[in-house]
PDB file of N, CA and C in Angstrom:
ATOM      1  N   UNK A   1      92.598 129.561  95.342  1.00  0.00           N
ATOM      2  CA  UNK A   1      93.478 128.500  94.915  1.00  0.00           C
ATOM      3  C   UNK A   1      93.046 127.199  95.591  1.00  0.00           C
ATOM      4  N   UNK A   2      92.627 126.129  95.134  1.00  0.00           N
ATOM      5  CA  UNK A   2      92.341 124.845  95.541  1.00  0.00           C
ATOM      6  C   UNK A   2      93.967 124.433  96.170  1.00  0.00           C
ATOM      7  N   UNK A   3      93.102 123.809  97.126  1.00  0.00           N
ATOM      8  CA  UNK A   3      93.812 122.952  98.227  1.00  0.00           C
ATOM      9  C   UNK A   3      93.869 121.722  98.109  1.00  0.00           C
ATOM     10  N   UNK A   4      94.387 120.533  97.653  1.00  0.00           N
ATOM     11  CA  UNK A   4      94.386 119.356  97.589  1.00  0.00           C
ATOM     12  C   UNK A   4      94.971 118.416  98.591  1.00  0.00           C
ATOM     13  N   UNK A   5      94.521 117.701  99.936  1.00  0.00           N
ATOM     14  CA  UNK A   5      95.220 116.910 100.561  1.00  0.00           C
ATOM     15  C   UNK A   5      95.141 115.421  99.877  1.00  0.00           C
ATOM     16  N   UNK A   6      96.059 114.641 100.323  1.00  0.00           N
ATOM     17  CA  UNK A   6      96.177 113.092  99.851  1.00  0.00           C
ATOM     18  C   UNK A   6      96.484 112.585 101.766  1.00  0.00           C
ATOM     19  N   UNK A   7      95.949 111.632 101.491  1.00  0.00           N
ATOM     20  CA  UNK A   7      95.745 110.810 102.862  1.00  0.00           C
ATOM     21  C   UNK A   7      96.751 109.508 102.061  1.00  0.00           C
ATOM     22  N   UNK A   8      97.725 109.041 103.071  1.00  0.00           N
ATOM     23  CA  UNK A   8      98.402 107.490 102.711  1.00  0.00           C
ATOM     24  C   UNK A   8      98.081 106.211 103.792  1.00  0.00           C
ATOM     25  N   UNK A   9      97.514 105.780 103.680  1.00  0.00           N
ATOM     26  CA  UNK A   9      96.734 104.772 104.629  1.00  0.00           C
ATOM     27  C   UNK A   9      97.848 103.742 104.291  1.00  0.00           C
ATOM     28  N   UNK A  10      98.286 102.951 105.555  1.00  0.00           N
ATOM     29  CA  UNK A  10      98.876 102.464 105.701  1.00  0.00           C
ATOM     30  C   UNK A  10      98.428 100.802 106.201  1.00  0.00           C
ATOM     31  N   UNK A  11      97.945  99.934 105.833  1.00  0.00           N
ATOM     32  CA  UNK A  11      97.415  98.932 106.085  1.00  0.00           C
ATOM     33  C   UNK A  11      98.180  97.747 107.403  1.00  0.00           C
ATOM     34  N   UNK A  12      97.273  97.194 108.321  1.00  0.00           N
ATOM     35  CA  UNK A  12      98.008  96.447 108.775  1.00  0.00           C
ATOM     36  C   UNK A  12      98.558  95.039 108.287  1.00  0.00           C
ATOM     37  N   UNK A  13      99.408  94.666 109.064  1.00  0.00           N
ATOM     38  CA  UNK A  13      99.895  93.412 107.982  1.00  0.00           C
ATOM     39  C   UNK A  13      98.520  92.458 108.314  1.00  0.00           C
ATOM     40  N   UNK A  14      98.465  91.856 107.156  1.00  0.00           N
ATOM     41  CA  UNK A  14      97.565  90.446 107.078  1.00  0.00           C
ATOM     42  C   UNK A  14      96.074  91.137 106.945  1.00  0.00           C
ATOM     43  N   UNK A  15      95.794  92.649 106.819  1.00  0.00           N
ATOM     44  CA  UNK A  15      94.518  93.284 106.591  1.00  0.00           C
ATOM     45  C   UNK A  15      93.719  92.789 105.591  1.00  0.00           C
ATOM     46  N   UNK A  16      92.147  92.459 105.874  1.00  0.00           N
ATOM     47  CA  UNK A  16      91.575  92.188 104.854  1.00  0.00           C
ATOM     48  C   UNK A  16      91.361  93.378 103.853  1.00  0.00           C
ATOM     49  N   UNK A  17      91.337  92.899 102.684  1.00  0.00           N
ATOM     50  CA  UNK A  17      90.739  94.090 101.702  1.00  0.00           C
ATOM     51  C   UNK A  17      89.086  94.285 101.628  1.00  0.00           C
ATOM     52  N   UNK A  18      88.417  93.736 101.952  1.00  0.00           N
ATOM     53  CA  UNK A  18      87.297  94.068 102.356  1.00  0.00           C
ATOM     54  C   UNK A  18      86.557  94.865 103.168  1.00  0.00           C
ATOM     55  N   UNK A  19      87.963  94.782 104.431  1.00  0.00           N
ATOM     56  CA  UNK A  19      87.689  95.346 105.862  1.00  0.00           C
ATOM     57  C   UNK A  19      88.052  96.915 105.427  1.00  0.00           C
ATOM     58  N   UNK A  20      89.492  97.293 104.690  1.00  0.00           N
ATOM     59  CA  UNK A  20      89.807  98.271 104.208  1.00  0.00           C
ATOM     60  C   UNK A  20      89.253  98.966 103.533  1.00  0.00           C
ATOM     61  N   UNK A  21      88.234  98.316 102.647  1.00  0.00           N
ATOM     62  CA  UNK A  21      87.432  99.375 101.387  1.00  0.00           C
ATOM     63  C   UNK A  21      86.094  99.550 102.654  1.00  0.00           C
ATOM     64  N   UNK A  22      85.751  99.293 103.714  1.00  0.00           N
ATOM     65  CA  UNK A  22      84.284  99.552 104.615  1.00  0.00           C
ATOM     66  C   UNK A  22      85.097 100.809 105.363  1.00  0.00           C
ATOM     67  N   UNK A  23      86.152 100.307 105.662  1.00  0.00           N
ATOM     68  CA  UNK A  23      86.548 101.859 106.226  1.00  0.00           C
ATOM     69  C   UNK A  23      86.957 103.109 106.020  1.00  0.00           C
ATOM     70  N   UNK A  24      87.776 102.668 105.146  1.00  0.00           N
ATOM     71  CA  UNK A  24      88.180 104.079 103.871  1.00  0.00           C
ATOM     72  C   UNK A  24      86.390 104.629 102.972  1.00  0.00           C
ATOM     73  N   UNK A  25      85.881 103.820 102.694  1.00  0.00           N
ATOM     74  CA  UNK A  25      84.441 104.624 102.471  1.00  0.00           C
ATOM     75  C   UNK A  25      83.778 104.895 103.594  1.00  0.00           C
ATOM     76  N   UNK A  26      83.693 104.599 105.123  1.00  0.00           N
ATOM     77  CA  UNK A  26      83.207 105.296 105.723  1.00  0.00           C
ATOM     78  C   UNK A  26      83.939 107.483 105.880  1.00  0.00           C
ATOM     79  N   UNK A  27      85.441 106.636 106.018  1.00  0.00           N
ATOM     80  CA  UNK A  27      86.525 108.219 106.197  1.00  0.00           C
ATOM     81  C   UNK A  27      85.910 108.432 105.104  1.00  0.00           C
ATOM     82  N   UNK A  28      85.724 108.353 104.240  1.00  0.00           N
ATOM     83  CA  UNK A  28      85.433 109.319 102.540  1.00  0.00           C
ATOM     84  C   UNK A  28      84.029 109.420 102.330  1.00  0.00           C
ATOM     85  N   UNK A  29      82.961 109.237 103.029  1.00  0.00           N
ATOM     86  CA  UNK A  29      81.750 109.704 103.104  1.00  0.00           C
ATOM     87  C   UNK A  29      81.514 110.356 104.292  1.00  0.00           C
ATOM     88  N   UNK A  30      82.366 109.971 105.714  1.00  0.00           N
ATOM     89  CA  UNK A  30      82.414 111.703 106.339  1.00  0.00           C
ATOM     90  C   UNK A  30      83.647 112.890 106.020  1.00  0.00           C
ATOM     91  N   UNK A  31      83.915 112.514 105.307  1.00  0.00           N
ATOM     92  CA  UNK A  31      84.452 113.722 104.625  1.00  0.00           C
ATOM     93  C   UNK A  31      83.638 114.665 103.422  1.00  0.00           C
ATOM     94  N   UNK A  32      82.889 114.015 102.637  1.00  0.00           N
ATOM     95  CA  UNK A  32      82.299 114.719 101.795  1.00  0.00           C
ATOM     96  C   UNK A  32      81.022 115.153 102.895  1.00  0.00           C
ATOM     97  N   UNK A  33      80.044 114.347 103.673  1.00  0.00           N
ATOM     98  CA  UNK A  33      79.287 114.938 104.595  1.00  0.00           C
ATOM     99  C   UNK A  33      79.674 116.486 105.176  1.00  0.00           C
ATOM    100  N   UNK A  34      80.851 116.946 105.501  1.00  0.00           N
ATOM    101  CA  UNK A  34      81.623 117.616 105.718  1.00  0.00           C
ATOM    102  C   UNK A  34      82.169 118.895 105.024  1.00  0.00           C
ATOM    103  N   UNK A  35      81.978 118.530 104.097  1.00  0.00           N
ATOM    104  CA  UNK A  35      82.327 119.717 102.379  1.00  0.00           C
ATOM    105  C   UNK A  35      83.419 119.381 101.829  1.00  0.00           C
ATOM    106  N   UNK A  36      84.370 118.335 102.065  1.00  0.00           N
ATOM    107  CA  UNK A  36      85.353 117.594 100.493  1.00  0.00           C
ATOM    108  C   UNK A  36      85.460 117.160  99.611  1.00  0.00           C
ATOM    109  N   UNK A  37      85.592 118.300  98.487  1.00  0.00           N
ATOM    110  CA  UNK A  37      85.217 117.892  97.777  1.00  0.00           C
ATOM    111  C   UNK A  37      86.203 116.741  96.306  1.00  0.00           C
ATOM    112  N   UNK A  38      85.919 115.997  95.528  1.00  0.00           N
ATOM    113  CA  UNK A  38      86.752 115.213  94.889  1.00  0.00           C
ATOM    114  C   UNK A  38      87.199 113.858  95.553  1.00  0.00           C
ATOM    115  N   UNK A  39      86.208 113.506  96.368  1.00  0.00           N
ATOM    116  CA  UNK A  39      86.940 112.393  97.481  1.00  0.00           C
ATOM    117  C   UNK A  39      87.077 111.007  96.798  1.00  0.00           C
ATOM    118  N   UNK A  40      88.244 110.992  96.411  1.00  0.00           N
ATOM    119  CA  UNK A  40      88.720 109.236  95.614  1.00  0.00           C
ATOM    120  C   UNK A  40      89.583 108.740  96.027  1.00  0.00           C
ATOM    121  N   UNK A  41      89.627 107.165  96.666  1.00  0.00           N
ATOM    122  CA  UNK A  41      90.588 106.388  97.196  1.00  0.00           C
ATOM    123  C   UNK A  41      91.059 105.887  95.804  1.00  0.00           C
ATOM    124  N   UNK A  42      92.357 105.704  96.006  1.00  0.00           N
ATOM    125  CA  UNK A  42      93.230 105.186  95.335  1.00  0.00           C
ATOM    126  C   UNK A  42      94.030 103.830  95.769  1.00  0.00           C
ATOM    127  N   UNK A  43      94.623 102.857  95.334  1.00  0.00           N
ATOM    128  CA  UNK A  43      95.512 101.755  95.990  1.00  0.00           C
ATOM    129  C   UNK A  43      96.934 101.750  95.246  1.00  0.00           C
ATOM    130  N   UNK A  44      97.851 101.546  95.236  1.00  0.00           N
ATOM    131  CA  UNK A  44      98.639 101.820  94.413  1.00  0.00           C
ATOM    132  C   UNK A  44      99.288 100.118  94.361  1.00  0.00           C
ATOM    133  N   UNK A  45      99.361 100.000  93.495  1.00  0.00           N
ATOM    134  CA  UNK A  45      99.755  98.955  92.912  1.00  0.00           C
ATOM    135  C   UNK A  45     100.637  97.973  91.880  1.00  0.00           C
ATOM    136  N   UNK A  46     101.361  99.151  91.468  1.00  0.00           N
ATOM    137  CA  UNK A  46     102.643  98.651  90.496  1.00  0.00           C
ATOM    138  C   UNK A  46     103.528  97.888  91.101  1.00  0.00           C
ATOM    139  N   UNK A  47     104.440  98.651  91.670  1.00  0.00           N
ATOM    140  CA  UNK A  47     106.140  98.081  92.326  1.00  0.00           C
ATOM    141  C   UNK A  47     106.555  98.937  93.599  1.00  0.00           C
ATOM    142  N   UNK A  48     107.310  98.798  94.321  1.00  0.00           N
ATOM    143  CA  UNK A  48     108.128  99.733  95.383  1.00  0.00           C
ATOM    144  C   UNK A  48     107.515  99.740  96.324  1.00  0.00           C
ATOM    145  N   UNK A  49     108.155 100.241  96.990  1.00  0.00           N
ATOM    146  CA  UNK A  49     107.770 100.445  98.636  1.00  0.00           C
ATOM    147  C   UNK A  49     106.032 101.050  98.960  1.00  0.00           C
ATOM    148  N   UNK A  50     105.841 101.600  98.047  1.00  0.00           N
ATOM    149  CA  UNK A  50     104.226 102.128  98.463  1.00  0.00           C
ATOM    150  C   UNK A  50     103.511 100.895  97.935  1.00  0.00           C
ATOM    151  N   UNK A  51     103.711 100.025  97.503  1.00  0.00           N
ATOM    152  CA  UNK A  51     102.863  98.942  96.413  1.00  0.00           C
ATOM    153  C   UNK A  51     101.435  98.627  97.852  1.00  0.00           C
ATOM    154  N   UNK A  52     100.603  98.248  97.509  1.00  0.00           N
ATOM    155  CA  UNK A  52      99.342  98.031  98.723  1.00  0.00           C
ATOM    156  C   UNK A  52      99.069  99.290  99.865  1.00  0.00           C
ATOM    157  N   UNK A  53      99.737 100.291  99.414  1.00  0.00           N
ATOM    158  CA  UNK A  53      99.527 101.567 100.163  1.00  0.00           C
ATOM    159  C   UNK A  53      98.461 101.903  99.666  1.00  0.00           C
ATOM    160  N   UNK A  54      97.243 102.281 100.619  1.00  0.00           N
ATOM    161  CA  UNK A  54      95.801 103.119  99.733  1.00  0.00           C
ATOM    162  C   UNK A  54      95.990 104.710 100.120  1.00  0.00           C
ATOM    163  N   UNK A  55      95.435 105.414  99.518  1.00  0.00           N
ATOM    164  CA  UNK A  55      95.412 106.636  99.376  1.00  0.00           C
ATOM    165  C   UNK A  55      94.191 107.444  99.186  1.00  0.00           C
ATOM    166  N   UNK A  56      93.958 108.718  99.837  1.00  0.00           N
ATOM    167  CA  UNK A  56      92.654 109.291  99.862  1.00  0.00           C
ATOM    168  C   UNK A  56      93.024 110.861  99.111  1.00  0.00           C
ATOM    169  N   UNK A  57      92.334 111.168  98.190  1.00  0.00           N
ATOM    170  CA  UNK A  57      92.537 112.798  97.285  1.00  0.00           C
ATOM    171  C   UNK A  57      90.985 113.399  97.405  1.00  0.00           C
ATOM    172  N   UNK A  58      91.390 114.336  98.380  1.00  0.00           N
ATOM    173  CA  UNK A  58      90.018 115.353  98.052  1.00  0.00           C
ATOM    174  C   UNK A  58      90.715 116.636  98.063  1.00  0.00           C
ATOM    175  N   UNK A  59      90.077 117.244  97.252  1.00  0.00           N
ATOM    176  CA  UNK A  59      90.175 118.829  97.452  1.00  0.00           C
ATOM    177  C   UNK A  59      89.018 119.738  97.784  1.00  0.00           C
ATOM    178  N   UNK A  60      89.310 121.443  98.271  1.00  0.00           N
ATOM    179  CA  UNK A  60      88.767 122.281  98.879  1.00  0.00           C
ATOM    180  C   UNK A  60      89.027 123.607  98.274  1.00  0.00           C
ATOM    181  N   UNK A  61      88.183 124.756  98.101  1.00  0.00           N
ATOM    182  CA  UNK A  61      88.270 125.769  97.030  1.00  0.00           C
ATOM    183  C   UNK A  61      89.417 126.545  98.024  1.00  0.00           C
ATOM    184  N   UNK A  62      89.883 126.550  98.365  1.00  0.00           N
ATOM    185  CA  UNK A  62      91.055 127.301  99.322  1.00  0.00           C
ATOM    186  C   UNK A  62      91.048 126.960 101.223  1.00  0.00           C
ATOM    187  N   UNK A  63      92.071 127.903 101.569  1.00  0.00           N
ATOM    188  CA  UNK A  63      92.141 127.528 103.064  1.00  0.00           C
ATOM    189  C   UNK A  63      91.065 127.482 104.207  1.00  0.00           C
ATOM    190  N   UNK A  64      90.645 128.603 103.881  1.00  0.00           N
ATOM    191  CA  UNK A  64      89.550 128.234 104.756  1.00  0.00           C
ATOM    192  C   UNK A  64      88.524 127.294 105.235  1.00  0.00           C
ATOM    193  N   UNK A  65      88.086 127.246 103.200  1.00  0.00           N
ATOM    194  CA  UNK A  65      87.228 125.809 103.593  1.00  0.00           C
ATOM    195  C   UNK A  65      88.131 124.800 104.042  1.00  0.00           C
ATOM    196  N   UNK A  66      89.383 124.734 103.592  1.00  0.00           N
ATOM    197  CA  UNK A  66      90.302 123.509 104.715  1.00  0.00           C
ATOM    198  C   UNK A  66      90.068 123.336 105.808  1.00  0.00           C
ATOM    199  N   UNK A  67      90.468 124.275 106.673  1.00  0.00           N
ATOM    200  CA  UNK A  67      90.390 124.143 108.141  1.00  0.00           C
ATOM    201  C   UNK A  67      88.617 124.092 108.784  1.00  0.00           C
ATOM    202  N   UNK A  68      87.572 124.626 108.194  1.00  0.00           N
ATOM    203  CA  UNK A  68      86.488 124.552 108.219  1.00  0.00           C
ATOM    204  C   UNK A  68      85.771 123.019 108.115  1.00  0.00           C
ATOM    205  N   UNK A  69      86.758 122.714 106.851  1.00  0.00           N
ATOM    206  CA  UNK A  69      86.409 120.887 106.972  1.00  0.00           C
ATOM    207  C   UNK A  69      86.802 119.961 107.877  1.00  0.00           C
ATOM    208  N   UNK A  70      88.202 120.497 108.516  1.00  0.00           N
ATOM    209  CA  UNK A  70      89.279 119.569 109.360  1.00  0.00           C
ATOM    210  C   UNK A  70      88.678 119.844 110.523  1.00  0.00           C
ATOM    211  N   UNK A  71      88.255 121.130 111.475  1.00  0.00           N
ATOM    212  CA  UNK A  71      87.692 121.361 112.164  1.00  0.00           C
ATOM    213  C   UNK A  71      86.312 120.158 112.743  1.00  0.00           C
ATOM    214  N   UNK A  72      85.345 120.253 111.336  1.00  0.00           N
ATOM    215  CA  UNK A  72      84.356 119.796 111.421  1.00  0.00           C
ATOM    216  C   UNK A  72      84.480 117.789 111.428  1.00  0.00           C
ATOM    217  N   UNK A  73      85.132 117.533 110.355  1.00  0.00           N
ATOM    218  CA  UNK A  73      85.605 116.703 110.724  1.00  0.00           C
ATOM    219  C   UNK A  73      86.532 115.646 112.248  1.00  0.00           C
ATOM    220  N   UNK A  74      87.187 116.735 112.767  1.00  0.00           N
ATOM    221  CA  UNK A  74      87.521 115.876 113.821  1.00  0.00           C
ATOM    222  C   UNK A  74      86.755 116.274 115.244  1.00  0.00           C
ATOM    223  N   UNK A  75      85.475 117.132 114.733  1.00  0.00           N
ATOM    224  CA  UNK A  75      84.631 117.260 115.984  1.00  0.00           C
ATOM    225  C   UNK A  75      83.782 116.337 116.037  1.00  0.00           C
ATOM    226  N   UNK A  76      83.660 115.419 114.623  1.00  0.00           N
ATOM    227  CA  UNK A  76      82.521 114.315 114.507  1.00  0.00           C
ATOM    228  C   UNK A  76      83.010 113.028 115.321  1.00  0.00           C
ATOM    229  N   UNK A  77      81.785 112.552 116.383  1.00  0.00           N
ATOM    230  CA  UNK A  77      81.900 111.295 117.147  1.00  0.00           C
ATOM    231  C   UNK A  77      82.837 110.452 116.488  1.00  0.00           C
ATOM    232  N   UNK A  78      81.486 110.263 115.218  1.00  0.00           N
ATOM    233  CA  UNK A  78      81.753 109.230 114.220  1.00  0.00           C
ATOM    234  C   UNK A  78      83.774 109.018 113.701  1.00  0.00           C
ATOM    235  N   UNK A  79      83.650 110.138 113.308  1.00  0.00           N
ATOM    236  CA  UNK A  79      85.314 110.355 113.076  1.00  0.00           C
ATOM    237  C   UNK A  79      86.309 109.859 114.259  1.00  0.00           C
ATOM    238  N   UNK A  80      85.959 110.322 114.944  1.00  0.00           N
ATOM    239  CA  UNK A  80      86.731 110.140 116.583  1.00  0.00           C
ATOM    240  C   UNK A  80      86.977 108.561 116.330  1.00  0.00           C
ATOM    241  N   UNK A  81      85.615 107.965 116.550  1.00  0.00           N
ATOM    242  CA  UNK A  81      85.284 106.238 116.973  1.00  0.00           C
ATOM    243  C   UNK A  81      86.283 105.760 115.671  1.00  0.00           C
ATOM    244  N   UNK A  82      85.779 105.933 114.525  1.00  0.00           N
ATOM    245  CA  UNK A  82      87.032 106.086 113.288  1.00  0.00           C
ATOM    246  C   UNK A  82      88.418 105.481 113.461  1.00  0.00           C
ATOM    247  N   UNK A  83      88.708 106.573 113.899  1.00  0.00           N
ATOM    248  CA  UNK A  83      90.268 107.132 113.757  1.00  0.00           C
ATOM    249  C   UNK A  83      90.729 106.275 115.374  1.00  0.00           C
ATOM    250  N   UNK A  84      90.035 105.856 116.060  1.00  0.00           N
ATOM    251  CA  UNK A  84      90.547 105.129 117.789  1.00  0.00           C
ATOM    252  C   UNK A  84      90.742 104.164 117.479  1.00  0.00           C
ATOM    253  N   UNK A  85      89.287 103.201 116.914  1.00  0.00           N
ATOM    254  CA  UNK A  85      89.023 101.923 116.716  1.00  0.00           C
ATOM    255  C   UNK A  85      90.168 100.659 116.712  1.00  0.00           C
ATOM    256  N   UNK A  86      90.571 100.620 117.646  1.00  0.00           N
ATOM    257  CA  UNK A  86      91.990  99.615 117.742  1.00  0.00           C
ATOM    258  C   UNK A  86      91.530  98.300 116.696  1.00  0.00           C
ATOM    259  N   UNK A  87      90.478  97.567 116.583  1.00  0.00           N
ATOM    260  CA  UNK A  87      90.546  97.002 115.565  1.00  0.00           C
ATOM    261  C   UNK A  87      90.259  97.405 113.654  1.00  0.00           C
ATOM    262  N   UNK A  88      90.472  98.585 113.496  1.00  0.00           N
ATOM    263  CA  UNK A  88      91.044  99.282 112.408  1.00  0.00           C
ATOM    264  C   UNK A  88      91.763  98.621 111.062  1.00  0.00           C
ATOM    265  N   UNK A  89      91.537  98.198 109.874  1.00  0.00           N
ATOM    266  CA  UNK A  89      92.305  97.390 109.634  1.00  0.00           C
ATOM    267  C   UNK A  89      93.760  98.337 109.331  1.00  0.00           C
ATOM    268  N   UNK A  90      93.530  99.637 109.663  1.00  0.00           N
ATOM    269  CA  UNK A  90      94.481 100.817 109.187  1.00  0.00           C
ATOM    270  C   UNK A  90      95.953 101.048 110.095  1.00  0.00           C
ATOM    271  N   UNK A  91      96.976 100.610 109.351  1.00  0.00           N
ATOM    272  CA  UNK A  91      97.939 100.777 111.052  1.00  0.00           C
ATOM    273  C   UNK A  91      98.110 102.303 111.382  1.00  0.00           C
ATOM    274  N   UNK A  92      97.946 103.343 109.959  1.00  0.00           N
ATOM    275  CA  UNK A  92      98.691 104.532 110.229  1.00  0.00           C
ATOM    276  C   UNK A  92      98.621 105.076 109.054  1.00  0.00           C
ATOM    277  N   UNK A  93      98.680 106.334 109.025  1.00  0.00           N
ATOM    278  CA  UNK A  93      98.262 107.326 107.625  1.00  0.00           C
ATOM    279  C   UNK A  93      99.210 108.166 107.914  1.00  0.00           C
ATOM    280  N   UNK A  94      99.610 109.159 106.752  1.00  0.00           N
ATOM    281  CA  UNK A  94      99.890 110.460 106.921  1.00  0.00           C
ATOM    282  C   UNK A  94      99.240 111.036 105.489  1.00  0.00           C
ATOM    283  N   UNK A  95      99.645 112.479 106.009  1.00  0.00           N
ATOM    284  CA  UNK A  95      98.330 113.001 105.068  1.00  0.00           C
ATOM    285  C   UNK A  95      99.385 114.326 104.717  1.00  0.00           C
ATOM    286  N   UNK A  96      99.187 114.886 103.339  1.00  0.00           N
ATOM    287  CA  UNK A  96     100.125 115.680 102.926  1.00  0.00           C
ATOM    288  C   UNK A  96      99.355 116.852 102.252  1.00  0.00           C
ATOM    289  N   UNK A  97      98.953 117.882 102.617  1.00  0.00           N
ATOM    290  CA  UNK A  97      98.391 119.035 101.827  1.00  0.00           C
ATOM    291  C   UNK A  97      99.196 119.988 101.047  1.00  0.00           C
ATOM    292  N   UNK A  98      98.644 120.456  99.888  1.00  0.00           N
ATOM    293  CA  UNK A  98      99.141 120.996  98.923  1.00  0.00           C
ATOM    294  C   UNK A  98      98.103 122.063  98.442  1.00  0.00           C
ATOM    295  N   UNK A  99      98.901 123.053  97.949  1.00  0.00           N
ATOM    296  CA  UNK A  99      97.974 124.182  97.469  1.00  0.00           C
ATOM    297  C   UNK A  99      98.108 124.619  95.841  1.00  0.00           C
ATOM    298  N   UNK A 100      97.431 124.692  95.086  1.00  0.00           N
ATOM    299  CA  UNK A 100      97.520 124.445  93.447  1.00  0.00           C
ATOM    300  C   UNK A 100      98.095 125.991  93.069  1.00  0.00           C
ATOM    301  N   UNK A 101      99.098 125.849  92.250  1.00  0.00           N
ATOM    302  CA  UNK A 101      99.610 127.472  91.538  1.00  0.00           C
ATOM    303  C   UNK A 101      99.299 127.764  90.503  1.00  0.00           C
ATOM    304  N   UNK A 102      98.069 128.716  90.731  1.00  0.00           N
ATOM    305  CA  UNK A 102      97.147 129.422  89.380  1.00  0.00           C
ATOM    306  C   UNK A 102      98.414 129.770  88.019  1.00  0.00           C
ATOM    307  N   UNK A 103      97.882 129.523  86.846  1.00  0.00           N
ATOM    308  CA  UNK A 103      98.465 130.145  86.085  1.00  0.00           C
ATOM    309  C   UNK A 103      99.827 129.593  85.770  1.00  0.00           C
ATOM    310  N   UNK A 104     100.147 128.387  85.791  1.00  0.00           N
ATOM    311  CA  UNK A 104     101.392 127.490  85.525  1.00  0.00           C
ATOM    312  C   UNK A 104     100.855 126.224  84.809  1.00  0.00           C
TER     313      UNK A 104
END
């Protein structure tokens, strides 16, 4: 059963959008480096409270490769330096995994 997480990146105020698309494609090219597969940022942009919220969707053929990716992923430097980087244009993410129900 595929595993689908979504990442919600949370931008800081006054963030460039420039600065945001160099970093969200760095997170989304070490993630596929990694084995994630489907990796597409999203921005959302209509109305409401998420409006300028970006968003990350990859999926994984089941659990294992999950934790195999997450593992690998937060053992990478690169990721580390990432995810610290106080000048970040990112204030804060959360990330929500989901598992797909065959046959519905």
């Amino acid at each position: 059963m595929t595993v689908v997480a979504v990442t919600a990146l949370h931008p800081k105020p006054g963030a460039k959008w420039e600065d945001l698309q160099k970093k969200i494609k760095q997170g989304n090219d070490l993630a596929r480096k990694h084995g994630a597969e489907n990796v597409t940022a999203m921005v959302n942009m209509v109305a409401g409270t998420a409006t300028g919220t970006m968003a990350v969707l990859s999926t994984c053929p089941d659990w294992t490769s999950y934790g195999k990716i997450q593992d690998a992923m937060m053992a990478d430097p690169e990721m580390q330096a990432l995810m610290a980087d106080p000048d970040n244009p990112v204030a804060s993410w959360d990330t929500y995994v989901s598992q797909t129900i065959p046959d519905i």
